[in-house]
N, C-alpha and C. Protein backbone atom coordinates (compact mmCIF):
# COMPACT_ATOMS: atom_id res chain seq x y z
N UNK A 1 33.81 -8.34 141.26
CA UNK A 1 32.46 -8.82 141.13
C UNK A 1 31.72 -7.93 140.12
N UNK A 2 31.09 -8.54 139.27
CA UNK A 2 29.90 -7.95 138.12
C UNK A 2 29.42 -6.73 138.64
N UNK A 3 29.71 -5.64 138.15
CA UNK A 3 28.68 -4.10 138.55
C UNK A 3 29.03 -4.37 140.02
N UNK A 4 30.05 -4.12 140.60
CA UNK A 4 29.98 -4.49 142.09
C UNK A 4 29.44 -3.25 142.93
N UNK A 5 30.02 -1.49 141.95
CA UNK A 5 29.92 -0.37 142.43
C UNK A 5 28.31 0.00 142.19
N UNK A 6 27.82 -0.53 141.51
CA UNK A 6 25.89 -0.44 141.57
C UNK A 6 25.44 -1.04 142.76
N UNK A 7 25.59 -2.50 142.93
CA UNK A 7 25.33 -2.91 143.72
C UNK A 7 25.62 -2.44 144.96
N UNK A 8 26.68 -1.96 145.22
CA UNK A 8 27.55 -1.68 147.02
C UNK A 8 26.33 0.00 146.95
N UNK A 9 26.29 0.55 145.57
CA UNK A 9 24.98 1.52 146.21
C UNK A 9 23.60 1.32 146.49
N UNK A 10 23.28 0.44 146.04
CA UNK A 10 22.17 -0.27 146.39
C UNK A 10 21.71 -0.96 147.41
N UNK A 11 22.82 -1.70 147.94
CA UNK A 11 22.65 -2.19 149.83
C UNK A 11 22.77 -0.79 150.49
N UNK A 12 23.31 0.00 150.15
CA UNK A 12 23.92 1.23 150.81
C UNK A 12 22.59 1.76 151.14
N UNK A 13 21.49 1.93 149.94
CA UNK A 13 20.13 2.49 150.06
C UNK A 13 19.18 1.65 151.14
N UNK A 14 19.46 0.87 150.62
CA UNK A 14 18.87 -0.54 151.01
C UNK A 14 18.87 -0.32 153.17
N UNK A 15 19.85 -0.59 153.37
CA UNK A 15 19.72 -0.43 154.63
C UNK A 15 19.80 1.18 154.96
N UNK A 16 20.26 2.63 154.44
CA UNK A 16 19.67 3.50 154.92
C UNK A 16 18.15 3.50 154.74
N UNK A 17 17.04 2.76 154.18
CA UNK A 17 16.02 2.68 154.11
C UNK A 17 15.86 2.18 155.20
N UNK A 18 15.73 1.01 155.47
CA UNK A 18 15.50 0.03 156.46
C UNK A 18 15.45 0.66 157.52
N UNK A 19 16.89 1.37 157.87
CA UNK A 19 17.17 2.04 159.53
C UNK A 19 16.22 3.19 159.66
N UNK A 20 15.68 3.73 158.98
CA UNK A 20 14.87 4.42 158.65
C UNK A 20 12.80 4.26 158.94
N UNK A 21 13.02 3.35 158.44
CA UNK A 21 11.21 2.57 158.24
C UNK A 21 11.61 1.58 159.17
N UNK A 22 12.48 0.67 159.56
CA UNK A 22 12.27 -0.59 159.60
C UNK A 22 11.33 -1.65 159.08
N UNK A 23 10.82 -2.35 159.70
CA UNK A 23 10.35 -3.44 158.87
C UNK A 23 8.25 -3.00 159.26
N UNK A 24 7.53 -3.74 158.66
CA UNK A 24 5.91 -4.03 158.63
C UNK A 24 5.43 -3.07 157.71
N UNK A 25 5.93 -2.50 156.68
CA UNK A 25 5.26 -1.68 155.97
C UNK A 25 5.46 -2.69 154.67
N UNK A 26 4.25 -1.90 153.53
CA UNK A 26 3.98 -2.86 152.34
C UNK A 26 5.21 -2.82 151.68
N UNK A 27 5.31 -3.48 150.49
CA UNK A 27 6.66 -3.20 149.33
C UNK A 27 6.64 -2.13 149.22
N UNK A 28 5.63 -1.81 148.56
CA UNK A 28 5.02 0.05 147.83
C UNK A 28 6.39 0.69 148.43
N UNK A 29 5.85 0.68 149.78
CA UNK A 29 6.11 1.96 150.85
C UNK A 29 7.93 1.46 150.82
N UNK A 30 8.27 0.40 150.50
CA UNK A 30 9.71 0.52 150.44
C UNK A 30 10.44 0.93 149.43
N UNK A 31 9.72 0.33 148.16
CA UNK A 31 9.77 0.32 146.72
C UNK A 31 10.09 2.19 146.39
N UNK A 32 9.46 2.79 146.77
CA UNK A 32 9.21 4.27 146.67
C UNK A 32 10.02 5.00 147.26
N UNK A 33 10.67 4.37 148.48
CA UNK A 33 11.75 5.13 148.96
C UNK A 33 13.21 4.67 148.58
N UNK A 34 13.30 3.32 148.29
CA UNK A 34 14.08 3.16 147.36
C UNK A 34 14.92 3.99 145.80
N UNK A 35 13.60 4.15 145.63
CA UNK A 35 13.98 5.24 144.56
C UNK A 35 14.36 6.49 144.59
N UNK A 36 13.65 6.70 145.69
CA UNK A 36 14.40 8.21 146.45
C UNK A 36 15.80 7.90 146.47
N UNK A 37 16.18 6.90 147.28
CA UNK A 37 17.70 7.05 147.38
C UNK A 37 18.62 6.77 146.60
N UNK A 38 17.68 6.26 145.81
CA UNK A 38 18.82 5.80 144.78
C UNK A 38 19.26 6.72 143.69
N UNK A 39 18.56 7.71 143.21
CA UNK A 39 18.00 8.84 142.44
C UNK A 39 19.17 10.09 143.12
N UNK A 40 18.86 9.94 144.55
CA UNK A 40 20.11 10.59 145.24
C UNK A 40 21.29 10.42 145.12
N UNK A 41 21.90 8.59 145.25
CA UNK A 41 23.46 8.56 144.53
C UNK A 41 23.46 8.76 143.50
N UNK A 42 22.47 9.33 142.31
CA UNK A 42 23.03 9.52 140.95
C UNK A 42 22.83 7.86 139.92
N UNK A 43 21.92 6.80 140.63
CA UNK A 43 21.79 6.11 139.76
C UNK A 43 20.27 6.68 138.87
N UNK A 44 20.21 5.74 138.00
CA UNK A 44 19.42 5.98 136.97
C UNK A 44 18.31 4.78 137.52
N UNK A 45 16.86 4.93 138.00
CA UNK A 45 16.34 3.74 138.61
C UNK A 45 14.51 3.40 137.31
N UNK A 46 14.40 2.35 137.22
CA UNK A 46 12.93 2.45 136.88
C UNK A 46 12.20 1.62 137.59
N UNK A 47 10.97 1.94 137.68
CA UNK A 47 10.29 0.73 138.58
C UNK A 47 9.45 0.35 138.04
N UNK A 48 8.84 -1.08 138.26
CA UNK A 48 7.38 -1.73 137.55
C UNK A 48 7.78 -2.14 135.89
N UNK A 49 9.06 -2.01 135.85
CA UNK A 49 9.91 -2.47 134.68
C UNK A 49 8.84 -3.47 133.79
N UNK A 50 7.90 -3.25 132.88
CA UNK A 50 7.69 -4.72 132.27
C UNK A 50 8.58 -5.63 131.15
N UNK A 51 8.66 -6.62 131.80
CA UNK A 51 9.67 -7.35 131.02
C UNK A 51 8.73 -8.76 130.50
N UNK A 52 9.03 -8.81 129.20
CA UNK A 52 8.51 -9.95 128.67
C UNK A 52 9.59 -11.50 128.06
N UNK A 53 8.46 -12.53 128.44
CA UNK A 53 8.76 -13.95 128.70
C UNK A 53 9.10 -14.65 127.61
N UNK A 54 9.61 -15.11 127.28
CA UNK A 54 9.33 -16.06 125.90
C UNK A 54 9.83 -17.80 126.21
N UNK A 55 8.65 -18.48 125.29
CA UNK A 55 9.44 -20.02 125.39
C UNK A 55 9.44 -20.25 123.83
N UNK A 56 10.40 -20.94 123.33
CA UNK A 56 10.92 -21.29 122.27
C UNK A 56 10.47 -19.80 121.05
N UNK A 57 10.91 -18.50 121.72
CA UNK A 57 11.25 -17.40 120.88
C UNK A 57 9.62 -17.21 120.73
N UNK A 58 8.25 -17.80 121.16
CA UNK A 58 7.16 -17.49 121.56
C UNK A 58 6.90 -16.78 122.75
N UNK A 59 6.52 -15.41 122.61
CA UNK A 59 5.81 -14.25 124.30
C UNK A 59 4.78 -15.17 124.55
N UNK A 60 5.35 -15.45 125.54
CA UNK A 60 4.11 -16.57 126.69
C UNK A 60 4.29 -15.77 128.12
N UNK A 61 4.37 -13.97 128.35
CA UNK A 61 3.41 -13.33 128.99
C UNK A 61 4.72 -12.90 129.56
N UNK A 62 4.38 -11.89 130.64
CA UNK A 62 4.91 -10.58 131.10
C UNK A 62 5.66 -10.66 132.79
N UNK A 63 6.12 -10.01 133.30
CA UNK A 63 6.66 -9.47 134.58
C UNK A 63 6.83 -8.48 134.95
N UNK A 64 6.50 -7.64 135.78
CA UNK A 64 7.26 -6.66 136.45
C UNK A 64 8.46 -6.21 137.37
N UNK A 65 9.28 -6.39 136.99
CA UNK A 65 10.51 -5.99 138.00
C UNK A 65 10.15 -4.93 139.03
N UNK A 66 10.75 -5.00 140.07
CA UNK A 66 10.18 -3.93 141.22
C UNK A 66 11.41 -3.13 140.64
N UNK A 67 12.33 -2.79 140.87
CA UNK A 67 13.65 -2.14 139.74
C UNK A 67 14.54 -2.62 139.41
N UNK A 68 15.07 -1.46 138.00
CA UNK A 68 15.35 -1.83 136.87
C UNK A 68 16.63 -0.45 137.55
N UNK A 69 18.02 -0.70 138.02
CA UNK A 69 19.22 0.22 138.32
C UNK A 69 19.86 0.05 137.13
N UNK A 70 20.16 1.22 136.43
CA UNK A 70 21.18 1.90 135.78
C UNK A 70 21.12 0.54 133.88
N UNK A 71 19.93 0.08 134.34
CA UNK A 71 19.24 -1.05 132.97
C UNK A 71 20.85 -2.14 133.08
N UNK A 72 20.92 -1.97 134.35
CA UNK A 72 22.26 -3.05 134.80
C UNK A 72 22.16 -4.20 135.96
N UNK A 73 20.56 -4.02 137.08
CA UNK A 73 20.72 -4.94 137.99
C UNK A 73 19.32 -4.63 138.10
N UNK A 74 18.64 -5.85 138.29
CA UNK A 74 17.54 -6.26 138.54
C UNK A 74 17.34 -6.24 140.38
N UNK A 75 16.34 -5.35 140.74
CA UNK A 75 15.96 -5.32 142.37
C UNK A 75 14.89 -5.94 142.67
N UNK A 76 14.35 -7.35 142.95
CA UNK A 76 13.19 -7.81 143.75
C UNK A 76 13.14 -7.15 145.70
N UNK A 77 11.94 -6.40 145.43
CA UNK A 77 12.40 -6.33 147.07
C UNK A 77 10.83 -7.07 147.44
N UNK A 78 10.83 -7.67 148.81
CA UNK A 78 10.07 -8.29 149.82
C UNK A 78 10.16 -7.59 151.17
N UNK A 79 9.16 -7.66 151.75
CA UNK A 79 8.42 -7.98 152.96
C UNK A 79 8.17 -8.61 153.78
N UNK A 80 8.68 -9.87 153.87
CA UNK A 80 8.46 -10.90 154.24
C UNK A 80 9.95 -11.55 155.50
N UNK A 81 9.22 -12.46 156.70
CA UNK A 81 9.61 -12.93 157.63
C UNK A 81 11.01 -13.02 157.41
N UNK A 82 11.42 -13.93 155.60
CA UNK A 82 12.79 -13.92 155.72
C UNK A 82 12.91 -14.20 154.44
N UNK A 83 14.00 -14.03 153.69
CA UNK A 83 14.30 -14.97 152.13
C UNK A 83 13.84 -16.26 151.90
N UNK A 84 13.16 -16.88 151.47
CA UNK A 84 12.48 -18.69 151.14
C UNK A 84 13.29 -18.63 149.60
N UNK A 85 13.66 -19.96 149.28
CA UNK A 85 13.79 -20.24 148.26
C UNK A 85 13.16 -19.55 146.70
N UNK A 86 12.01 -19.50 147.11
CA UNK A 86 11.13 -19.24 146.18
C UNK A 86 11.50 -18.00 146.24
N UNK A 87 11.53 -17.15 146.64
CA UNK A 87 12.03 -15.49 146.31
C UNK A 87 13.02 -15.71 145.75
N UNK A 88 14.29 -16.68 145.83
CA UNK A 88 15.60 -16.75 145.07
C UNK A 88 14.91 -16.84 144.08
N UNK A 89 14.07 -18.01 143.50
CA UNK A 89 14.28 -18.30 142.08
C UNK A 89 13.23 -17.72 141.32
N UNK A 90 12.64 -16.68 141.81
CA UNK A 90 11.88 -16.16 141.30
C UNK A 90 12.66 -14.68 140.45
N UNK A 91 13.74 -14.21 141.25
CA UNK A 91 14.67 -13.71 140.88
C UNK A 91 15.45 -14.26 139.50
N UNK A 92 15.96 -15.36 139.95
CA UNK A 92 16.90 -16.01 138.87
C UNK A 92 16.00 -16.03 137.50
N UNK A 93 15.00 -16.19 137.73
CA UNK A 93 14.03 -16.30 136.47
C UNK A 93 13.75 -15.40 135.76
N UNK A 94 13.69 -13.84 136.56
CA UNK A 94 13.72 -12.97 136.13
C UNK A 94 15.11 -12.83 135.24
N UNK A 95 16.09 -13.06 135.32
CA UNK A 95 17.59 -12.64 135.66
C UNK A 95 17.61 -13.48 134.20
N UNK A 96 17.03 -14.96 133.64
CA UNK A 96 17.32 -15.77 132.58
C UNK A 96 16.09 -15.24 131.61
N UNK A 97 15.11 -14.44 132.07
CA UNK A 97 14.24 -13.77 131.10
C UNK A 97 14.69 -12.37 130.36
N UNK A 98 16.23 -12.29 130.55
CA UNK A 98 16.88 -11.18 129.96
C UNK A 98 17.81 -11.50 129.69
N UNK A 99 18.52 -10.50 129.34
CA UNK A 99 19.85 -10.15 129.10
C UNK A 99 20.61 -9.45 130.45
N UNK A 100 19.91 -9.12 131.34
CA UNK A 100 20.74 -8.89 132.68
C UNK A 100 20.97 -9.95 133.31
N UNK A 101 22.23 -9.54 134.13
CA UNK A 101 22.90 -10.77 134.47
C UNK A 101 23.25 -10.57 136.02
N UNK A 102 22.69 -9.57 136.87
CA UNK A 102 22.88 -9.45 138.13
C UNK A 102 21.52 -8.82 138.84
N UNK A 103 21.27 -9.55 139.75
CA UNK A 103 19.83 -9.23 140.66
C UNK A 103 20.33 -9.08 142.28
N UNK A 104 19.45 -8.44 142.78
CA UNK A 104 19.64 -8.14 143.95
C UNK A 104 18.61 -8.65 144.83
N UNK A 105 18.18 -9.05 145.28
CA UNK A 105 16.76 -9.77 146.73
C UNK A 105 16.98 -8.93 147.87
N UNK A 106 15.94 -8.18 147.96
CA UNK A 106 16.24 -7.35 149.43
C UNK A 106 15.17 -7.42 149.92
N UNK A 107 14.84 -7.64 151.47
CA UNK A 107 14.26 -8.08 152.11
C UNK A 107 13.91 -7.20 153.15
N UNK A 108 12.80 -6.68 153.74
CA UNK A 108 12.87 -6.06 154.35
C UNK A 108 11.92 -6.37 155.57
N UNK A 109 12.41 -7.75 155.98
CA UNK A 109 12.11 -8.13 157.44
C UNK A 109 11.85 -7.82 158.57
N UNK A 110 11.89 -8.79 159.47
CA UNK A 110 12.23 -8.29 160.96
C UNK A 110 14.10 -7.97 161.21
N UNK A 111 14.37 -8.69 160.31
CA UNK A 111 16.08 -8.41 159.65
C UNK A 111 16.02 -8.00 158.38
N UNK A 112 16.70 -7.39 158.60
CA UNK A 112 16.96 -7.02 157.16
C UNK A 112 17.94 -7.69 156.15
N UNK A 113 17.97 -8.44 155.08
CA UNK A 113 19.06 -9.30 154.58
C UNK A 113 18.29 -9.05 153.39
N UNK A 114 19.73 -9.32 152.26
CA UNK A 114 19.54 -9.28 150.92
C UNK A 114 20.65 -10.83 150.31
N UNK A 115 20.54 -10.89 149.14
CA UNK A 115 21.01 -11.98 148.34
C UNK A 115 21.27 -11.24 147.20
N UNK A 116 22.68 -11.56 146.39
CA UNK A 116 23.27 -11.10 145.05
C UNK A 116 22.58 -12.36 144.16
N UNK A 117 22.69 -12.59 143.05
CA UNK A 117 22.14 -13.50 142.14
C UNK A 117 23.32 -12.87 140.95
N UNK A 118 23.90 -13.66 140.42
CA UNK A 118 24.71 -13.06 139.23
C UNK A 118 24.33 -14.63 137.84
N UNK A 119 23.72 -14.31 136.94
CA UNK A 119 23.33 -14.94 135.83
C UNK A 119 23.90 -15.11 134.65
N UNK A 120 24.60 -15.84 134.16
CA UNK A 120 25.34 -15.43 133.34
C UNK A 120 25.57 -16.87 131.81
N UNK A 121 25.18 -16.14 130.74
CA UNK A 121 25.70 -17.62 130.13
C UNK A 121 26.64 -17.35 129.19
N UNK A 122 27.61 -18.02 129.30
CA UNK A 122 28.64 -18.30 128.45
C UNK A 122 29.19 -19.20 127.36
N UNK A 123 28.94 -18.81 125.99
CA UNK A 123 29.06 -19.88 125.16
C UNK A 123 28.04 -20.97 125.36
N UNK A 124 26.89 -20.60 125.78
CA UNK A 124 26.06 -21.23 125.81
C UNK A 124 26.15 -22.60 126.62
N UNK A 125 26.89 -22.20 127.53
CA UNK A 125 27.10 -23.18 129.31
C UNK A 125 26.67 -22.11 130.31
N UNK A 126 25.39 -22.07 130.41
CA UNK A 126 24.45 -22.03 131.64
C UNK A 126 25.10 -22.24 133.04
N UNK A 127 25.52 -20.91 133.66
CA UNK A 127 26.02 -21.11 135.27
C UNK A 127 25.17 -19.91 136.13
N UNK A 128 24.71 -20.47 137.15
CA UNK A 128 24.25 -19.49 138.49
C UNK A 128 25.15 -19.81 139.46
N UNK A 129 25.73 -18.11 139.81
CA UNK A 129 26.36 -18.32 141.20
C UNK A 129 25.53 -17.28 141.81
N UNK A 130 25.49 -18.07 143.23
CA UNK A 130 24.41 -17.14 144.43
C UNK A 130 25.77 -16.94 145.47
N UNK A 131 25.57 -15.57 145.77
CA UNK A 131 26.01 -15.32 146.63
C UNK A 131 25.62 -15.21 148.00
N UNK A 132 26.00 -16.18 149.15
CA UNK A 132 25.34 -16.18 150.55
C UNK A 132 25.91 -15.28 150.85
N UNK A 133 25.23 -14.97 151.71
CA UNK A 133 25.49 -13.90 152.81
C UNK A 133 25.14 -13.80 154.02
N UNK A 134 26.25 -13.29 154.93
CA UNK A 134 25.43 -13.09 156.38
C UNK A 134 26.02 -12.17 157.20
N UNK A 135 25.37 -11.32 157.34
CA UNK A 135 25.64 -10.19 157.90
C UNK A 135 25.52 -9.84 159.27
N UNK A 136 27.16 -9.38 159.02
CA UNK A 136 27.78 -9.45 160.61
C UNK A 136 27.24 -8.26 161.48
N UNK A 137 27.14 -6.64 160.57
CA UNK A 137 26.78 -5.39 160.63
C UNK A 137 25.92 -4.72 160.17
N UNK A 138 24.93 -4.28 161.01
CA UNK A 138 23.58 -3.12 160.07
C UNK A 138 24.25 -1.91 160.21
N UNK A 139 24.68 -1.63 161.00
CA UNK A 139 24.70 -0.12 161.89
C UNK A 139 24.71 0.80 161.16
N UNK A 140 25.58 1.27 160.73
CA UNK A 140 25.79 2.47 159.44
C UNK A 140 26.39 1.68 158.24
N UNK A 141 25.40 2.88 156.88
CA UNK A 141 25.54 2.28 155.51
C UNK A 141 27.24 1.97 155.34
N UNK A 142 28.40 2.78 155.30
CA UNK A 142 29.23 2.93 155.27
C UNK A 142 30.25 1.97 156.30
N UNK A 143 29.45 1.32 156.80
CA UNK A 143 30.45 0.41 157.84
C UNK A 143 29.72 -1.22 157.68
N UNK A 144 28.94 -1.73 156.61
CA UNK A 144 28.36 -2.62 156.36
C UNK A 144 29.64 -3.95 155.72
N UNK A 145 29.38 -5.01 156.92
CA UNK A 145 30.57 -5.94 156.00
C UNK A 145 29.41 -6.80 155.96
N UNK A 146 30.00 -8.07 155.04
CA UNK A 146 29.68 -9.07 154.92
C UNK A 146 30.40 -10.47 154.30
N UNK A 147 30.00 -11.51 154.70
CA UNK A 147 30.85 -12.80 154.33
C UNK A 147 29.87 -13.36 153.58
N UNK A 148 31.08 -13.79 152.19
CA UNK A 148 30.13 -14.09 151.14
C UNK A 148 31.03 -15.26 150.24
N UNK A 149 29.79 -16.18 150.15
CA UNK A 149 31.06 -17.58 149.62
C UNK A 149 30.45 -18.26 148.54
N UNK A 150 30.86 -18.09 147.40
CA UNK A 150 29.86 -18.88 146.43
C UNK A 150 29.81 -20.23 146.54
N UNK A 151 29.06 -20.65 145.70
CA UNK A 151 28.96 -22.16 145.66
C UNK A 151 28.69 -22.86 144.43
């Protein structure tokens, strides 16, 4: 899988955060510790990333990425009850407003769950594969599985 060893540190943070705070606090307050940990495995993190839009090679305006890992995977994180659609493709949009080609959705619920997003165009044939997920295990970072089936 694309950058799979960024990513597997990034859930890794991801839920030592979580078990940590658990859930009802703002992004901020996750966003910030995020970076702590990630800074700790030795990735390279930025946050508030501005990234700019274009339609037909015209800047028609801006974004902020919540982070920007190793200028290799795009991190949206949330707050919210659970993943909605609209957090996916708000991601993916991010993900086709670059040249990166892998995003992460992390969620930091009453559960905690995340979503891979991998973007990719080839020869100029346009494919998104999402990776579901559902997670069998929180308990410890290091003992985290999951079943994951594209589509």
């Amino acid at each position: 899988m694309l950058h799979e060893e960024i990513t597997g540190k990034i859930i890794e943070a991801f839920y030592k955060v979580y078990n940590e705070l658990k859930y009802g606090f703002y992004e901020k307050i996750y966003e910030n510790s995020m970076i702590i940990e990630l800074r700790k495995m030795g990735l390279s993190v930025t946050n508030q990333k501005n990234i700019k839009v274009y339609y037909e090679n015209i800047e028609v305006g801006n974004y902020y990425a919540d982070l920007l890992v190793n200028d290799l995977v795009i991190v949206e994180l949330k707050a919210s009850k659970s993943i909605c659609k609209e957090h996916e493709a708000q991601l993916i949009n991010y993900l086709k407003a670059t040249k990166i080609e892998v995003g992460l959705l992390l969620n930091f619920g009453k559960k905690a769950e995340f979503k891979r997003k991998i973007f990719s165009n080839e020869k100029n044939k346009t494919k998104i594969l999402t990776a579901k997920i559902r997670l069998i295990s929180v308990n410890l970072c290091s003992n985290i599985k999951e079943e994951i089936c594209f589509q």
